[in-house]
Protein backbone atom coordinates (compact mmCIF):
# COMPACT_ATOMS: atom_id res chain seq x y z
CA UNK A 1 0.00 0.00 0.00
CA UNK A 2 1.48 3.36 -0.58
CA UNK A 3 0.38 6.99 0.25
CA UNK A 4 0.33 9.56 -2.25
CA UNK A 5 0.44 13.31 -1.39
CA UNK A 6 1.90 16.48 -3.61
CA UNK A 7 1.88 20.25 -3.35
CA UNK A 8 1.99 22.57 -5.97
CA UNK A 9 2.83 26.10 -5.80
CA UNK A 10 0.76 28.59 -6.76
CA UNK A 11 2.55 30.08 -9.51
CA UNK A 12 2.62 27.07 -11.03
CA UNK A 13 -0.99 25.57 -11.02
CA UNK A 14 -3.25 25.84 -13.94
CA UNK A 15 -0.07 24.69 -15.76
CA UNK A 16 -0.56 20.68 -15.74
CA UNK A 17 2.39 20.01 -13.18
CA UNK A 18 0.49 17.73 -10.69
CA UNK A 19 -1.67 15.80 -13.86
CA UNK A 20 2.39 15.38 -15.93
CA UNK A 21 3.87 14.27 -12.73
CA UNK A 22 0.92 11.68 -11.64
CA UNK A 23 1.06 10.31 -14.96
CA UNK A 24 4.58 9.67 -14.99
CA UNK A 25 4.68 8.60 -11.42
CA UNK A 26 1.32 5.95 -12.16
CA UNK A 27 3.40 4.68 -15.49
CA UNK A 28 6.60 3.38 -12.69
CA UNK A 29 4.13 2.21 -10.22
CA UNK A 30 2.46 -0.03 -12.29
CA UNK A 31 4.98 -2.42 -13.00
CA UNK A 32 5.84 -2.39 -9.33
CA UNK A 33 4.63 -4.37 -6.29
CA UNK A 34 2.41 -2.13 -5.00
CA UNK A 35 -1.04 -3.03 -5.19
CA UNK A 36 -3.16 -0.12 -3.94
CA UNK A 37 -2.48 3.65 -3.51
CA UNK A 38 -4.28 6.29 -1.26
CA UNK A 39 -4.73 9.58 -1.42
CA UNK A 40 -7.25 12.49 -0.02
CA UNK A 41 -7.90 16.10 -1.04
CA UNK A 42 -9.80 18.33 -0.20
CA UNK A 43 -13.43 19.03 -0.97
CA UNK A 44 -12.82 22.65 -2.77
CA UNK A 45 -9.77 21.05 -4.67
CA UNK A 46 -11.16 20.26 -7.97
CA UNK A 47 -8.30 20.48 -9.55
CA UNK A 48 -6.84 17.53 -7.34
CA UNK A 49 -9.77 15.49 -7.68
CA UNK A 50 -9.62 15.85 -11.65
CA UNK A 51 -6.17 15.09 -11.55
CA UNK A 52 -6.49 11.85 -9.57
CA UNK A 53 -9.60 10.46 -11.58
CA UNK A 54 -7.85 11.03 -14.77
CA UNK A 55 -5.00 8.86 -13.23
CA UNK A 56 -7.23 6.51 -12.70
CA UNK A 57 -7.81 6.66 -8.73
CA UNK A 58 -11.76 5.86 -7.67
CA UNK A 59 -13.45 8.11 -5.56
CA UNK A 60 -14.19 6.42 -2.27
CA UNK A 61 -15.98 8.54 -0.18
CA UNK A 62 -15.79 12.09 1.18
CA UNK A 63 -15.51 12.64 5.48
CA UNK A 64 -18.00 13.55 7.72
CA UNK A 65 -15.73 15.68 9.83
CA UNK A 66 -15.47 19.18 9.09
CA UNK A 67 -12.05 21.19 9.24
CA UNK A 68 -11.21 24.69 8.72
CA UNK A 69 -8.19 26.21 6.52
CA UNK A 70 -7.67 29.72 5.81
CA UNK A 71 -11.18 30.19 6.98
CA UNK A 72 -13.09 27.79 4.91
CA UNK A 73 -14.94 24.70 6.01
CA UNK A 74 -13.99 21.82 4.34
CA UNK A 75 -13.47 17.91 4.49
CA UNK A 76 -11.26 15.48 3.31
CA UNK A 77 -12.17 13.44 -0.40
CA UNK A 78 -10.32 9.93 -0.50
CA UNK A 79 -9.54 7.95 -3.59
CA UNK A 80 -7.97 4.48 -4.34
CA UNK A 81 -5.99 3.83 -6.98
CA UNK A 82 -5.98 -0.17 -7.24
CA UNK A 83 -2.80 -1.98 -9.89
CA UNK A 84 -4.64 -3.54 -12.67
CA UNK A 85 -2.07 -6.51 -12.56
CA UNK A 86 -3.43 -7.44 -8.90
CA UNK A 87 -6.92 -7.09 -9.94
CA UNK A 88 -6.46 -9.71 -12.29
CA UNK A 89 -5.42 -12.39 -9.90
CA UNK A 90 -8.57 -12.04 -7.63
């Protein structure tokens, strides 16, 4: 199982760094042995929830608990990214 996280910097989003990066990143981990990858956003990041499903992570559910950040309410989104060669063998 492995944990994904990533940060972009403002000046550079809009630009396709996180979606080039996941890409390349999802091409290596496939022919590894990991078998499942996690990773949460936030509910107001779009962009980071685009960016996972079009890597081919499943949304799995969004938290009931409510935080704040820079004054908004929010709550986590997680997503699963599952290795097609370990679907395949159950």
């Amino acid at each position: 199982m492995g944990h994904l996280g990533y940060r972009v910097g403002q000046v550079h989003t809009g630009k396709g760094v996180a979606k080039r990066a996941l890409k390349l990143l999802m091409e290596l981990v496939t022919d590894l042995d990991i078998k499942q990858i996690e990773a949460k956003t936030t509910t107001n990041n779009i962009a980071s929830q685009k960016v996972l499903e079009n890597n081919g992570f499943e949304y799995i559910e969004s938290s009931d608990e409510e935080f704040e950040m820079d004054g908004q309410k929010l709550n986590f989104v997680y997503y699963l990214w599952t290795n097609k060669r370990f679907r395949l063998l159950n």
